[in-house]
Every structure is written in C-alpha cells, then in structure tokens.
N, C-alpha and C. Protein backbone atom coordinates (compact mmCIF):
# COMPACT_ATOMS: atom_id res chain seq x y z
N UNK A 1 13.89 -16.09 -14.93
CA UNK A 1 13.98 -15.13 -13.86
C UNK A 1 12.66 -15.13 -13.08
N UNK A 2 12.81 -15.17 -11.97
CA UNK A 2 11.52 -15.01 -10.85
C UNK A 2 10.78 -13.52 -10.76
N UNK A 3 9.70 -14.12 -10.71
CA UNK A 3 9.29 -12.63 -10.69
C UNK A 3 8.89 -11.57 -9.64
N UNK A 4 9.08 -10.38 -9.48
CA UNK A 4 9.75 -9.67 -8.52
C UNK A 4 7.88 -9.24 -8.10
N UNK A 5 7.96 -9.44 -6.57
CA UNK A 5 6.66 -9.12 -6.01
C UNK A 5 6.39 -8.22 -4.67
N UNK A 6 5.52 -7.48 -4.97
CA UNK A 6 5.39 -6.19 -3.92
C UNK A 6 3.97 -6.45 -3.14
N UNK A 7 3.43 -5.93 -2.21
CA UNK A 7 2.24 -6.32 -1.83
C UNK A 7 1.57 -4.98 -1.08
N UNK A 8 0.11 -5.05 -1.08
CA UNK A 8 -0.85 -3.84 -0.72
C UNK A 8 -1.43 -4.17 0.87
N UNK A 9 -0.73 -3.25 1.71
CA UNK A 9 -1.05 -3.13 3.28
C UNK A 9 -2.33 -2.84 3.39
N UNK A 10 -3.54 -3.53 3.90
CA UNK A 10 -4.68 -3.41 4.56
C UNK A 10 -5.26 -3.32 6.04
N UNK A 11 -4.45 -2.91 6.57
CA UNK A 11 -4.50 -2.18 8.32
C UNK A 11 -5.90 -1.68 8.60
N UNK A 12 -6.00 -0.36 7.85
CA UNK A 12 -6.61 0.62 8.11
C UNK A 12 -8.16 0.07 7.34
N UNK A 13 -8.05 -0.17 6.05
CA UNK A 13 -9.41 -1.06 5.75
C UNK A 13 -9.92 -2.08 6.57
N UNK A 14 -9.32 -2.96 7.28
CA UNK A 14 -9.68 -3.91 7.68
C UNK A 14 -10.13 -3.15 9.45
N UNK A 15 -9.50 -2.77 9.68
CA UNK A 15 -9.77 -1.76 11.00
C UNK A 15 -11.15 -1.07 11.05
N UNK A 16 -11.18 -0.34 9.87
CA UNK A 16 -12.82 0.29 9.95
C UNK A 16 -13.43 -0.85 8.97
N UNK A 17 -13.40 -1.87 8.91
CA UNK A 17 -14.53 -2.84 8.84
C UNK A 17 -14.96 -3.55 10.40
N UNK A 18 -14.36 -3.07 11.34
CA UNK A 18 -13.92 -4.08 12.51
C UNK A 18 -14.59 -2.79 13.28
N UNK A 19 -14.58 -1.32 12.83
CA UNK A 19 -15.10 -0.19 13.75
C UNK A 19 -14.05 0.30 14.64
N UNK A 20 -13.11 0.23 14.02
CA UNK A 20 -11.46 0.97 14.49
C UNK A 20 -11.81 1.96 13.53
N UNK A 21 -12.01 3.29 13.93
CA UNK A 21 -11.63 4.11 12.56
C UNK A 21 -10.22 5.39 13.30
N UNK A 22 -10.17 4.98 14.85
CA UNK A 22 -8.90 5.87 15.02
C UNK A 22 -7.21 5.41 15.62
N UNK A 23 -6.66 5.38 14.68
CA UNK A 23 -5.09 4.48 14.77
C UNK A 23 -5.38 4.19 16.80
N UNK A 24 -5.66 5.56 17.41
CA UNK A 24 -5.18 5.27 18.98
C UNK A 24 -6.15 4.12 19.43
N UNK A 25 -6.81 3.57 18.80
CA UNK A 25 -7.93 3.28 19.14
C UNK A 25 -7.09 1.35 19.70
N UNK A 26 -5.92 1.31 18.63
CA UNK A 26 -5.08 -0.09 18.93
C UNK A 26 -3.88 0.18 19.71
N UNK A 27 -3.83 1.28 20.50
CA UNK A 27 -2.68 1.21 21.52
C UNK A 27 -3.21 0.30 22.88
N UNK A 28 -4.51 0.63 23.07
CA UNK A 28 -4.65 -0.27 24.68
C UNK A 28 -4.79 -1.54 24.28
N UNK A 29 -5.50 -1.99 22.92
CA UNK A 29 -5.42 -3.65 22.57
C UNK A 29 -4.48 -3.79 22.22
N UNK A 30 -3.12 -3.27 21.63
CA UNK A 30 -2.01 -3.94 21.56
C UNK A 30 -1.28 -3.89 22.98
N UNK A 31 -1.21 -3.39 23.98
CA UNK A 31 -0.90 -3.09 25.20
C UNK A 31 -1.39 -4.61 26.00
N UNK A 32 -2.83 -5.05 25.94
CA UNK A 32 -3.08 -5.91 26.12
C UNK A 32 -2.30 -7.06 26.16
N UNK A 33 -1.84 -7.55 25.01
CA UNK A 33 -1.00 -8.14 24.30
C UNK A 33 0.25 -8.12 24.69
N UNK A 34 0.99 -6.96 25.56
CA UNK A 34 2.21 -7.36 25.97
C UNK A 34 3.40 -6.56 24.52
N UNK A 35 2.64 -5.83 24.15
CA UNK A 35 3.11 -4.74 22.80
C UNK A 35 2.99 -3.18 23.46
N UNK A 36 4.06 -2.67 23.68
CA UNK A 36 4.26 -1.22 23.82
C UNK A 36 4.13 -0.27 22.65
N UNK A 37 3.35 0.42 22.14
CA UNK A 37 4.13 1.52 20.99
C UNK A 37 3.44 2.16 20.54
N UNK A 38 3.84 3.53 20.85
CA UNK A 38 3.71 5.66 21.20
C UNK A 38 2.67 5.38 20.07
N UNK A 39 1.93 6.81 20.20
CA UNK A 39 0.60 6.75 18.97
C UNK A 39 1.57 6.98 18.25
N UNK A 40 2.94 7.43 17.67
CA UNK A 40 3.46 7.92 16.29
C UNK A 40 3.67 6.38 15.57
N UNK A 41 4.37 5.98 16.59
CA UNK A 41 4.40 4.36 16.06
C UNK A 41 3.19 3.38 15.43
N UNK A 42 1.82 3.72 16.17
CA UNK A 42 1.00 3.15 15.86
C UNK A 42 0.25 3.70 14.58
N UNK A 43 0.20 5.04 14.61
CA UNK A 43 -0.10 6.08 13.31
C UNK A 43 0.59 5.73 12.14
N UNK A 44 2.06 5.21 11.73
CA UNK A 44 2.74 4.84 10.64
C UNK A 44 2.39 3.47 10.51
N UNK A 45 2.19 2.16 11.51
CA UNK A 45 1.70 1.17 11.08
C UNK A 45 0.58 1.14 10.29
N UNK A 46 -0.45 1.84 10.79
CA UNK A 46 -1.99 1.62 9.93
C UNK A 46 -1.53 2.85 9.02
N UNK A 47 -1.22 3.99 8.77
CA UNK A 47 -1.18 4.73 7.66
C UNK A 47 -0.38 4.75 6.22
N UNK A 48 0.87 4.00 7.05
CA UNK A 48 1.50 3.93 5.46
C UNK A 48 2.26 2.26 5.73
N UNK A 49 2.83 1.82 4.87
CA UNK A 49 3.04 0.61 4.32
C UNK A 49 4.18 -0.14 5.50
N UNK A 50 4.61 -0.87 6.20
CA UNK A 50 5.42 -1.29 6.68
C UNK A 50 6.49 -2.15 6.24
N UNK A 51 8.11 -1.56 6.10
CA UNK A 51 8.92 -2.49 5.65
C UNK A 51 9.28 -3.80 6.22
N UNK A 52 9.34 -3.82 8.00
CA UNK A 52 10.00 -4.43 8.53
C UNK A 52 8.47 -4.46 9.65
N UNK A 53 8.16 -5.81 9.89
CA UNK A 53 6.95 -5.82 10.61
C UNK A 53 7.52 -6.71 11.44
N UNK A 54 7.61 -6.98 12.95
CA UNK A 54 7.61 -7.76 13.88
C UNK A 54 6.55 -8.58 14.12
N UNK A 55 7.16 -10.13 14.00
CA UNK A 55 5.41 -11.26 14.11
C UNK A 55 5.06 -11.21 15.09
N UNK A 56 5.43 -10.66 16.10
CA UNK A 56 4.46 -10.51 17.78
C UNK A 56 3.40 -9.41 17.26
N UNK A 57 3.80 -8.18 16.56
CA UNK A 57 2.83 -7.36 16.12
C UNK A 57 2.27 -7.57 15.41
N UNK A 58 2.24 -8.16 14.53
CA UNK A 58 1.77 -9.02 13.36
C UNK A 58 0.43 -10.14 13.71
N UNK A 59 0.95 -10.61 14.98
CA UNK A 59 -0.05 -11.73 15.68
C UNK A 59 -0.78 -11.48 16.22
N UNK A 60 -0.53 -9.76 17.16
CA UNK A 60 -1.21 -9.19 18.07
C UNK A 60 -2.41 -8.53 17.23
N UNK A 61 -2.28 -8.12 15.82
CA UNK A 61 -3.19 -7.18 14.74
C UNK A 61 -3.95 -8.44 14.56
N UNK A 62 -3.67 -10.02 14.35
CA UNK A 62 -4.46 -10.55 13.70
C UNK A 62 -5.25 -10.91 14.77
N UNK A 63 -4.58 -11.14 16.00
CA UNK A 63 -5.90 -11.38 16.68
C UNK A 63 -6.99 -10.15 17.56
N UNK A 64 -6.56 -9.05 17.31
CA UNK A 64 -7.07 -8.02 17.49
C UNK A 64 -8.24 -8.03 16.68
N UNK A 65 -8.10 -8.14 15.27
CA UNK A 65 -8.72 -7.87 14.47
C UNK A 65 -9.43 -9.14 14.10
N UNK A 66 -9.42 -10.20 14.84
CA UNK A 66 -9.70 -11.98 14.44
C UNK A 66 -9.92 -11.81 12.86
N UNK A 67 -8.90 -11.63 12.01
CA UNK A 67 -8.69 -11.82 10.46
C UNK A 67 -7.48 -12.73 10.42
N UNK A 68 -7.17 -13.18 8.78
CA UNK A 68 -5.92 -13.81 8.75
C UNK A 68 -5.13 -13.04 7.89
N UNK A 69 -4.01 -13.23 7.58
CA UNK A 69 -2.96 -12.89 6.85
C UNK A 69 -3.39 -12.25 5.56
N UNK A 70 -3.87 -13.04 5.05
CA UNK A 70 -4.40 -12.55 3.91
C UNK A 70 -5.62 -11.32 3.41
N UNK A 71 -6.09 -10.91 4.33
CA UNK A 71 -6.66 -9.95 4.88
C UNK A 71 -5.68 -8.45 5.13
N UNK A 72 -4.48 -8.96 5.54
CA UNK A 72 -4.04 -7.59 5.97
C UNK A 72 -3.22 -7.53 5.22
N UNK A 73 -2.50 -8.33 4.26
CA UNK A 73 -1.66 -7.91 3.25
C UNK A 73 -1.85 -8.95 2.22
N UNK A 74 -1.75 -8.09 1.00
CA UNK A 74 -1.98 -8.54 -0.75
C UNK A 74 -0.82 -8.71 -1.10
N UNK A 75 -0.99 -9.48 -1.63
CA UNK A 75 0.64 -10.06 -2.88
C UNK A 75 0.15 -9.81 -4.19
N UNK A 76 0.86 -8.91 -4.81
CA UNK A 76 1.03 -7.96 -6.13
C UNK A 76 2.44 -8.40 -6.99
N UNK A 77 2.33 -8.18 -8.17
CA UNK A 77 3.18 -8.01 -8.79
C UNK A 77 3.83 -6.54 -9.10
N UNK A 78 5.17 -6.37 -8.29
CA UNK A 78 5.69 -5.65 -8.47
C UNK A 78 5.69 -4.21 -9.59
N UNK A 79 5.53 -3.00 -9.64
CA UNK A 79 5.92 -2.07 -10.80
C UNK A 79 6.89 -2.18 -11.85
N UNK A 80 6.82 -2.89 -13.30
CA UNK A 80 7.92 -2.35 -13.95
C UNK A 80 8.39 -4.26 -13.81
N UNK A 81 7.50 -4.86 -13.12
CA UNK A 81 8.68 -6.48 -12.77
C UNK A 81 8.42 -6.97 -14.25
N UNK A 82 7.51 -6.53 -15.63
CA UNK A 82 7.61 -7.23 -16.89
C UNK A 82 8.75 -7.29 -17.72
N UNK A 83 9.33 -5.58 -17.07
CA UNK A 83 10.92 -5.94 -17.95
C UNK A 83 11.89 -6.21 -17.25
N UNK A 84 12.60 -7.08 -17.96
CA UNK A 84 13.81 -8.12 -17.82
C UNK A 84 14.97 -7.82 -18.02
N UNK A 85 15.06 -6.80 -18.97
CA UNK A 85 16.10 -6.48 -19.38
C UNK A 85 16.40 -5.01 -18.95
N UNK A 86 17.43 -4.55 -18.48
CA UNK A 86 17.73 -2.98 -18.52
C UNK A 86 18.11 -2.69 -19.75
N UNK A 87 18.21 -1.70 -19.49
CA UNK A 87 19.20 -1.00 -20.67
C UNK A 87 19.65 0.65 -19.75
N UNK A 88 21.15 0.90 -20.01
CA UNK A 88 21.39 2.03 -19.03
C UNK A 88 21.55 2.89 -20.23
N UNK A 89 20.99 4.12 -19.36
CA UNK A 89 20.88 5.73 -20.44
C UNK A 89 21.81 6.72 -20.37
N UNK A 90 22.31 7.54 -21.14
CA UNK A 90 22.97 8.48 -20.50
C UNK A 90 22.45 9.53 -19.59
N UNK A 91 23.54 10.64 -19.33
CA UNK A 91 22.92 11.58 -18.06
C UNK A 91 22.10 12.16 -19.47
N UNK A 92 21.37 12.61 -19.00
CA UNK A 92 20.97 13.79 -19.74
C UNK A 92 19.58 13.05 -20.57
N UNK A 93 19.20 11.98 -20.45
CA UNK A 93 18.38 11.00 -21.20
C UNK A 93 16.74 11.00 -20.96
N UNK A 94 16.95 11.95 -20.25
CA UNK A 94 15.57 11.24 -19.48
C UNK A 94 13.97 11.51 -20.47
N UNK A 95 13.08 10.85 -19.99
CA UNK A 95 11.71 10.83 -20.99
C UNK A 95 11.22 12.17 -20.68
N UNK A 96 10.54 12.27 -22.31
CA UNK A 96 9.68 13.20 -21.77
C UNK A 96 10.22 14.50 -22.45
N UNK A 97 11.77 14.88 -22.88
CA UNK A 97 12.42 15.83 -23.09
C UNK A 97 12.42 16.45 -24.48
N UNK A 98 12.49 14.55 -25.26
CA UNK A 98 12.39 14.70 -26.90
C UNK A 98 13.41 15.85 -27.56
N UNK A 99 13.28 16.51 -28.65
CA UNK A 99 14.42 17.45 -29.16
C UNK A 99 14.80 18.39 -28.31
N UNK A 100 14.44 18.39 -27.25
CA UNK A 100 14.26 19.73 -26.51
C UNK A 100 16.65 19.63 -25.75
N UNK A 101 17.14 20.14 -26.33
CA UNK A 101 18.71 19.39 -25.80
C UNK A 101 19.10 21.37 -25.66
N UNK A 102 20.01 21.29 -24.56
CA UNK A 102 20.42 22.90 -24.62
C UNK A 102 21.82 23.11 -25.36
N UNK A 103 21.82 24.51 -25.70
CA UNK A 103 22.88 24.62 -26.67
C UNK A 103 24.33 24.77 -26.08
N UNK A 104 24.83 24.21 -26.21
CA UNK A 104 26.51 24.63 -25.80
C UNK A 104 26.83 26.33 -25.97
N UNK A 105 27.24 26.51 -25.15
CA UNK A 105 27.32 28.26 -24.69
C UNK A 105 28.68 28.61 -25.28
N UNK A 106 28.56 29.88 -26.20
CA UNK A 106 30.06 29.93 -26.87
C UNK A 106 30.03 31.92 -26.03
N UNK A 107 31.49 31.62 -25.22
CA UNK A 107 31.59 32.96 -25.14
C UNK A 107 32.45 34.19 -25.90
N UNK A 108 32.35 35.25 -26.29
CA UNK A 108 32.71 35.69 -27.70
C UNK A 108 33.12 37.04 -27.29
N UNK A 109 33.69 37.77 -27.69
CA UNK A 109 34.44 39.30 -27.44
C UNK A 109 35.64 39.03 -26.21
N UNK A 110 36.36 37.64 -25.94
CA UNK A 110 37.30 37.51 -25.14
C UNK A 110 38.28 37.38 -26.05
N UNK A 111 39.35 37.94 -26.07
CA UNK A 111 40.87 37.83 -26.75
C UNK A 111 41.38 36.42 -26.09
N UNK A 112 42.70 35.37 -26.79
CA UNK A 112 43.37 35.07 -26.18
C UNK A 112 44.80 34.92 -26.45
N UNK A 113 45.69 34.83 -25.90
CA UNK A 113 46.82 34.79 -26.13
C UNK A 113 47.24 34.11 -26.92
C-alpha cells in the first residue's frame, strides 16, 4: 500500500522572510500579474492551507516571492498514514470512556395490562 501524504503550506513564512508581513500587501503584485482576488480571498490563501490552488496563482506567488516550490509547500507524511488496517467500532466505542457505560433506565410504579 502507498503511503498516504499531506503537506505544510508556507505562504505566510516565506512572505515575511521576503518583508510581506500584510496578506494586502499581495493584491497589487498579484494584480500585476493579470490575477484578480478581494483581500478575503487573499487573507485565506496566506492564512490557512489551500485545497485547490490554481497554477497561474501558484506561478504568480513564486515569482512574486522569486522562491521555488519547495519553499512554499512541504511534503509530509500524512496523520495516522502508519496504520493499514482499520478496524470498525461500535456506536458507543469511543476512547477515552473506559468502564464509564450508562445504565439502562428501568421505569417502575407503571401497571400493565
């Protein structure tokens, strides 16, 4: 089985090594470039991780930033990619809980037919 790999976004490090320390600071150099996009857009690129990255933006950061690829994103091994095997739990399974199980509720002073 191949092993499953995740990687660590470096935008914002590599930015204030470069003396970017404010996201707006890459709207007029990506603008430059022939790249449109609102500070919210530009605020989620450098702040949190990007799933889906467009290589015009991608090309426009590297040469913004004259770094390469490897610079702006790390290749990691995935969380959790050592095990191979599942195993499925029941509801009620979860860690952490140990003897702790609740009691089945008996209700009592009801008659029945």
């Amino acid at each position: 089985m191949a092993a499953k790999l995740d990687y660590h976004w470096h935008l914002r490090k590599v930015m204030a090594d470069r003396g970017l320390f404010s996201t707006t600071d890459l709207i007029p150099l990506l603008d430059e470039r022939g790249i449109t996009l609102s500070s919210s857009q530009v605020y989620r690129l450098v702040v949190e991780r990007p799933e889906r990255l467009s290589l015009k933006i991608l090309m426009a950061l590297l040469d913004i930033l004259d770094c390469s690829i490897d610079d702006l994103i790390e290749p990691v091994a995935a969380v959790g990619a050592a095990t191979t095997a599942r195993t499925k739990k029941a509801v009620g399974d979860e860690t952490g809980v140990g003897d702790l199980r609740p009691k089945r509720a008996r209700i009592r002073g009801v008659e029945r037919p």
